[in-house]
C-alpha atoms as a PDB file:
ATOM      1  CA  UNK A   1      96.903 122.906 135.002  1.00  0.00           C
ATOM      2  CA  UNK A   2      98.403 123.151 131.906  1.00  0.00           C
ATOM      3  CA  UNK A   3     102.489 123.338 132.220  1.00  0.00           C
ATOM      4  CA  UNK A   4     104.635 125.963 129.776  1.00  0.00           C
ATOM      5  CA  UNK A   5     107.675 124.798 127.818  1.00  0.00           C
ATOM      6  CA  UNK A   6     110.500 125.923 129.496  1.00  0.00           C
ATOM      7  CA  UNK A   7     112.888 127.735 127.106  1.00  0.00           C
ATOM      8  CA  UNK A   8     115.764 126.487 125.447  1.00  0.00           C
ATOM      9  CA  UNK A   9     118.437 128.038 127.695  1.00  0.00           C
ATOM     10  CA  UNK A  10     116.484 126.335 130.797  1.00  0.00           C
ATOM     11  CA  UNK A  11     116.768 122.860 129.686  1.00  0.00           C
ATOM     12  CA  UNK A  12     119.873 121.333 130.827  1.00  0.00           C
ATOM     13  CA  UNK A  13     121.678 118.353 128.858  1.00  0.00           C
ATOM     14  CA  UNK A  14     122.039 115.336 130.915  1.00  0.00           C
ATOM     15  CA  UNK A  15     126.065 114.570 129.567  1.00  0.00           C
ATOM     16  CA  UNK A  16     126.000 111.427 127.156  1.00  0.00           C
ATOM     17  CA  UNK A  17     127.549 108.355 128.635  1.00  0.00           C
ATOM     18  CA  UNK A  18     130.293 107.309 126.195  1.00  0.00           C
ATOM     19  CA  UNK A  19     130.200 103.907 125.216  1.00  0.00           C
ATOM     20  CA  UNK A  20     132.623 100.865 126.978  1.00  0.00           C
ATOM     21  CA  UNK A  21     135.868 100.759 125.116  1.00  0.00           C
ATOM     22  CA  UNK A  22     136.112  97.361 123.340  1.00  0.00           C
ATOM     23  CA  UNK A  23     139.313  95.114 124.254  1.00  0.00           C
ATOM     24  CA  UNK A  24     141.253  95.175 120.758  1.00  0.00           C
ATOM     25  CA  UNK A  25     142.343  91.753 120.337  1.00  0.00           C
ATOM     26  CA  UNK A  26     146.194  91.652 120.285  1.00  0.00           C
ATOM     27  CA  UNK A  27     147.521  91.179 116.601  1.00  0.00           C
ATOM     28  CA  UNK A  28     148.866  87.767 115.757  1.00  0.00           C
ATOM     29  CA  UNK A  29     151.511  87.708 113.231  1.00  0.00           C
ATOM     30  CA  UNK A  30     151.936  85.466 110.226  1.00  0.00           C
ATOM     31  CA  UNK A  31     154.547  83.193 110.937  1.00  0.00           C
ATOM     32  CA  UNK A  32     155.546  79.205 110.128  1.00  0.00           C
ATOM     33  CA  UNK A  33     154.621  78.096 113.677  1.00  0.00           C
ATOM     34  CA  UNK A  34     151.722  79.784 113.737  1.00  0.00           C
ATOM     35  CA  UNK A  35     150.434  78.087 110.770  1.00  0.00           C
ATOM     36  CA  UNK A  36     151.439  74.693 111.592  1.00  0.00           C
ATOM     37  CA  UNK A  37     149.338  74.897 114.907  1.00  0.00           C
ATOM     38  CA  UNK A  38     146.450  76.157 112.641  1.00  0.00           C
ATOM     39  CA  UNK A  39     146.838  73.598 110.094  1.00  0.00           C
ATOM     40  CA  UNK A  40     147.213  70.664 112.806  1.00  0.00           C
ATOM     41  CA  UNK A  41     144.232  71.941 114.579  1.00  0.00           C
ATOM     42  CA  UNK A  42     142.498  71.909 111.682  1.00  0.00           C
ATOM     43  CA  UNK A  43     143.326  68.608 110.622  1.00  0.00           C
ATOM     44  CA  UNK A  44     142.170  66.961 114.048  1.00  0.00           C
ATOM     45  CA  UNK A  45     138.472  68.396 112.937  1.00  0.00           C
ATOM     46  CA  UNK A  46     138.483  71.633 114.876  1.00  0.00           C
ATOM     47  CA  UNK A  47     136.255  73.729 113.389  1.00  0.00           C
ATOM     48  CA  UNK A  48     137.856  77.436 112.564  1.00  0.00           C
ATOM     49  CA  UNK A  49     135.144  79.205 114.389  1.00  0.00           C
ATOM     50  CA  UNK A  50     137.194  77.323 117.786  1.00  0.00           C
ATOM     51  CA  UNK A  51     140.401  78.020 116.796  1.00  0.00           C
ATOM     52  CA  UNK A  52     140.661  81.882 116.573  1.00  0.00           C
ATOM     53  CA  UNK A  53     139.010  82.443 120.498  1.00  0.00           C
ATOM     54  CA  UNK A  54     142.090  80.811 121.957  1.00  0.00           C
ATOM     55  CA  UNK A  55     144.582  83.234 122.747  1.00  0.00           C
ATOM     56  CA  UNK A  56     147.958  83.713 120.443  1.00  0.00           C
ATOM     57  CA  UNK A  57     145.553  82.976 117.528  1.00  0.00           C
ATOM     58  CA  UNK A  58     144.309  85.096 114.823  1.00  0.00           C
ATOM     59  CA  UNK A  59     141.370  86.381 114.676  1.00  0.00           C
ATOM     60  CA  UNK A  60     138.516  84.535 111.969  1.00  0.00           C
ATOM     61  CA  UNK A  61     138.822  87.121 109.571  1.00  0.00           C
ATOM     62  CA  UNK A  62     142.854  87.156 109.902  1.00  0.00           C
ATOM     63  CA  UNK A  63     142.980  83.399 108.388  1.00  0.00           C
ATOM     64  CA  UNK A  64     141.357  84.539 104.872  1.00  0.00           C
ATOM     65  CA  UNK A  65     143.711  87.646 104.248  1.00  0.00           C
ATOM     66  CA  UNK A  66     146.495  85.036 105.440  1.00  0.00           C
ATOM     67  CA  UNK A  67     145.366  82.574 102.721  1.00  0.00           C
ATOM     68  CA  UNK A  68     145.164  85.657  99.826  1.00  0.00           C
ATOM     69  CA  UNK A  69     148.571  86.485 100.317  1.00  0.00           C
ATOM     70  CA  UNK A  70     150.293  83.228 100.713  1.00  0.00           C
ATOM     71  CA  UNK A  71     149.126  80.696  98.661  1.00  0.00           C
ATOM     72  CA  UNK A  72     151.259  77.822  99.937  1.00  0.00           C
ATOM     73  CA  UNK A  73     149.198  78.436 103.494  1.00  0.00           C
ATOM     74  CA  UNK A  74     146.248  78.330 101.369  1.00  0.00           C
ATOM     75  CA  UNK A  75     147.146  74.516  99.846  1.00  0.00           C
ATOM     76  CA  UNK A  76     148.160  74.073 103.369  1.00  0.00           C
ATOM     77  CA  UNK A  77     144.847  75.035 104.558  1.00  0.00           C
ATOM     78  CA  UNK A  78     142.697  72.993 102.356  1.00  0.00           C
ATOM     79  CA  UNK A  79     144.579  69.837 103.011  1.00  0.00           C
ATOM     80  CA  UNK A  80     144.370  69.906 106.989  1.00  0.00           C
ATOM     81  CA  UNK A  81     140.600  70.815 105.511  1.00  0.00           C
ATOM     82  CA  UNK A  82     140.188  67.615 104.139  1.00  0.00           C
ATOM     83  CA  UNK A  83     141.895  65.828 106.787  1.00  0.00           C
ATOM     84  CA  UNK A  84     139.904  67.356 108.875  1.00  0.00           C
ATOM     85  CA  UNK A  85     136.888  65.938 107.525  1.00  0.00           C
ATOM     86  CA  UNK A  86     138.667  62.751 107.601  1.00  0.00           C
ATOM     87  CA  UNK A  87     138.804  63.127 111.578  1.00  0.00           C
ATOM     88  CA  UNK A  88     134.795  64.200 111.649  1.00  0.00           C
ATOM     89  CA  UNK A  89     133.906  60.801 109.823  1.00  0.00           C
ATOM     90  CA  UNK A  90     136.181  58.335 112.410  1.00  0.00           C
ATOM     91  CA  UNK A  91     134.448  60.944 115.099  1.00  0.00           C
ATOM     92  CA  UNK A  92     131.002  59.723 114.136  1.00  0.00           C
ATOM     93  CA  UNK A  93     132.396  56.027 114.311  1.00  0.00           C
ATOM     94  CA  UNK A  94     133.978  56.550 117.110  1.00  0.00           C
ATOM     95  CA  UNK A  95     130.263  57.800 118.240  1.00  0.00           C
ATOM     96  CA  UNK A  96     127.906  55.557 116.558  1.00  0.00           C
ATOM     97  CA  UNK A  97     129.997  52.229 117.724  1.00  0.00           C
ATOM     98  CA  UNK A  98     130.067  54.156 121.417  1.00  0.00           C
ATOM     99  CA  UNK A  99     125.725  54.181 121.504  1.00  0.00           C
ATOM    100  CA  UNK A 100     123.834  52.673 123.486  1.00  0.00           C
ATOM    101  CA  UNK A 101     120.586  51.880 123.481  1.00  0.00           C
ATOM    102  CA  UNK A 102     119.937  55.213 126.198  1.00  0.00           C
ATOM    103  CA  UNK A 103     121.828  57.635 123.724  1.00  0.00           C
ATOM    104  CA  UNK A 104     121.271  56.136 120.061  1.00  0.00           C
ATOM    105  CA  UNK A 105     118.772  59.340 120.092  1.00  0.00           C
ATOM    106  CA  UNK A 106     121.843  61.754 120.807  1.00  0.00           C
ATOM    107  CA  UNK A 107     124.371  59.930 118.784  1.00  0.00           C
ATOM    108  CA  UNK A 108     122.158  59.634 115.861  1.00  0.00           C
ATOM    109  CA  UNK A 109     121.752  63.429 115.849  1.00  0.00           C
ATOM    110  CA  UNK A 110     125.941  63.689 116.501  1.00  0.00           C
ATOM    111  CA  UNK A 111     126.661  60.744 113.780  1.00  0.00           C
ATOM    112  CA  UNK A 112     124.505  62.902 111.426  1.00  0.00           C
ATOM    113  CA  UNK A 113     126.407  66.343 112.024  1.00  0.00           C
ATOM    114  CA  UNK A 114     129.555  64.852 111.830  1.00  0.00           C
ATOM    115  CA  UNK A 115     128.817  63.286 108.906  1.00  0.00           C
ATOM    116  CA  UNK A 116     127.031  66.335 106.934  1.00  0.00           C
ATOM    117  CA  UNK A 117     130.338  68.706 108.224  1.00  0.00           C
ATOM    118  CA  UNK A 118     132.484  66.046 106.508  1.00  0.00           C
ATOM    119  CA  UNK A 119     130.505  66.082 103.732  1.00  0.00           C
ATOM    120  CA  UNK A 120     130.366  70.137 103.365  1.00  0.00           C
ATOM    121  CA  UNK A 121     134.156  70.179 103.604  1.00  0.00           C
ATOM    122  CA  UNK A 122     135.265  67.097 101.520  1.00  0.00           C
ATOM    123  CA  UNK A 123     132.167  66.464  99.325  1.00  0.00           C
ATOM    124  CA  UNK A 124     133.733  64.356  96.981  1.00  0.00           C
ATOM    125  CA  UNK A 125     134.840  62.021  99.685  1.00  0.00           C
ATOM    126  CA  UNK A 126     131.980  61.976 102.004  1.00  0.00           C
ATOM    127  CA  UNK A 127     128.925  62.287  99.949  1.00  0.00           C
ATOM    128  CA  UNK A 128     128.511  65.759 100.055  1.00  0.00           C
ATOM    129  CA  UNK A 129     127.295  68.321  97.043  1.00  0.00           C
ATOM    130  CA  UNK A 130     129.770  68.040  94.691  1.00  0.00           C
ATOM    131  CA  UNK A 131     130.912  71.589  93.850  1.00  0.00           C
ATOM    132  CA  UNK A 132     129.249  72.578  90.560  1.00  0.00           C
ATOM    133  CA  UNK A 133     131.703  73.168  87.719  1.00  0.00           C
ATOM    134  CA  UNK A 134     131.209  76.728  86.509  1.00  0.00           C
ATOM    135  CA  UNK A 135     128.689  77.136  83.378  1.00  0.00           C
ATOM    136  CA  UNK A 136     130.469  77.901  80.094  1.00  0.00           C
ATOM    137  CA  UNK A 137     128.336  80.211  78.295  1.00  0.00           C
ATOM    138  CA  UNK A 138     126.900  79.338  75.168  1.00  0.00           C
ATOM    139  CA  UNK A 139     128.247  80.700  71.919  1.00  0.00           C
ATOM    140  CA  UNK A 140     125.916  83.542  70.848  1.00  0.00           C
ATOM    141  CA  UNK A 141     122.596  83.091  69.592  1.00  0.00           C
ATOM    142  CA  UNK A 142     121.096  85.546  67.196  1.00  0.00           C
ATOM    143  CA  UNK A 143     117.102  85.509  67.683  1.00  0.00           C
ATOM    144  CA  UNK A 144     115.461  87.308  64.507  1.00  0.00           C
ATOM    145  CA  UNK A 145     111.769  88.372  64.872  1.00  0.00           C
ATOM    146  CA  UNK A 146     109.638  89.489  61.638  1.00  0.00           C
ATOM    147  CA  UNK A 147     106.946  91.509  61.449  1.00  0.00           C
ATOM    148  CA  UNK A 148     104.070  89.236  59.603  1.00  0.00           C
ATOM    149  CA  UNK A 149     100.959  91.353  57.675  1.00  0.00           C
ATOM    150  CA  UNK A 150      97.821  89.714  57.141  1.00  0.00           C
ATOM    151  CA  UNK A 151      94.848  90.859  55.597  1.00  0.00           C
ATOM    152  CA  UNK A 152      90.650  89.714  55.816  1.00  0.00           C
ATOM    153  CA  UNK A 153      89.504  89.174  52.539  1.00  0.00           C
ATOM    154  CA  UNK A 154      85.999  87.431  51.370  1.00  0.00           C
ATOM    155  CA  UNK A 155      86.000  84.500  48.578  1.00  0.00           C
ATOM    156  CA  UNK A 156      83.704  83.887  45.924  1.00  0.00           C
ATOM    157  CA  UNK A 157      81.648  81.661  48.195  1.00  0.00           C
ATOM    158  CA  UNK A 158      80.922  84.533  50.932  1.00  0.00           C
ATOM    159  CA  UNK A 159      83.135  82.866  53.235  1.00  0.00           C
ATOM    160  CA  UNK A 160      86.023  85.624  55.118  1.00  0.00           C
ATOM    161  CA  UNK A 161      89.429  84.207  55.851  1.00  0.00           C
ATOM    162  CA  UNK A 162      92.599  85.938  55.591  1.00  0.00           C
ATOM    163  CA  UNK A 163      95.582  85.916  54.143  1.00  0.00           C
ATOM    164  CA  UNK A 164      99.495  86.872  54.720  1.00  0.00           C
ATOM    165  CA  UNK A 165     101.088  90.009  52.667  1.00  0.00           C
ATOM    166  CA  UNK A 166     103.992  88.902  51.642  1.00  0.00           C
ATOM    167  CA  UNK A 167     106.930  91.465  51.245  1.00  0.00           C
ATOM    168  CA  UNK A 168     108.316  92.936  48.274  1.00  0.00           C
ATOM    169  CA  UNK A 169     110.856  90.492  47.177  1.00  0.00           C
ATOM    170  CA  UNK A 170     109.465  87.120  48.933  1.00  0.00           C
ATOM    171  CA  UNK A 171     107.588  84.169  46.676  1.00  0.00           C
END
């Protein structure tokens, strides 16, 4: 039995469930205490990424427009930065001097990420990539190509070769 579409007017809309209204994270004000916690958080090692889920903090994104408009929080920033990776390195002596002979395997692998996060964020310290100073471009170059004409001629002997046209002008 085959079944007939129902008309338009008979179908009935199911009603669409509206979506679960997200929690808007409370705004977090720039402020002088507020950046000294950040700063000395971030100089213990404490990645960014940890920082902004504890409450009264900004949120990750909030940092970065903090840093645009105030410059001074920005110097601030990068110096609990590099302290920071100061922190990472005693962390992975703190770790590899810790190891035993059970958890070399697990230290190792900690040692190692300490290490290569002190090295991304102070890479002239810690062995890292040094950043790459930006490429001055070279002074302009002026590339020239001619047109050459040549033409297939026979000599005396029988034997072809050929030979350039020179332009009006040129010996």
């Amino acid at each position: 039995m085959v079944e007939k579409p129902r008309p338009a007017a008979e179908v009935t809309k199911r009603p669409r469930k509206k979506p679960p209204a997200r929690a808007k994270a409370p705004q977090v004000r720039y402020g002088a205490q507020i950046a000294a916690e950040i700063c000395e958080r971030l100089a213990k090692g404490e990645p960014w990424a940890t920082i902004c889920t504890f409450e009264g903090m900004p949120s990750y994104t909030t940092l970065y427009a903090w840093q645009d408009k105030d410059p001074a929080f920005a110097e601030a920033v990068a110096r609990a930065r590099l302290q920071g990776a100061d922190a990472c390195a005693d962390e992975a002596l703190s770790v590899a001097r810790a190891a035993t002979k059970e958890t070399a395997p697990q230290a190792r692998l900690l040692v190692a990420t300490l290490m290569r996060r002190a090295a991304l964020i102070a890479p002239k310290a810690w062995g890292g990539k040094a950043e790459k100073e930006a490429r001055q471009m070279p002074e302009r170059v002026e590339i020239v190509f001619r047109a050459r004409r040549f033409e297939k001629l026979t000599g005396p002997d029988g034997k072809a070769f050929v030979r350039e046209i020179k332009p009006e002008g040129e010996a």
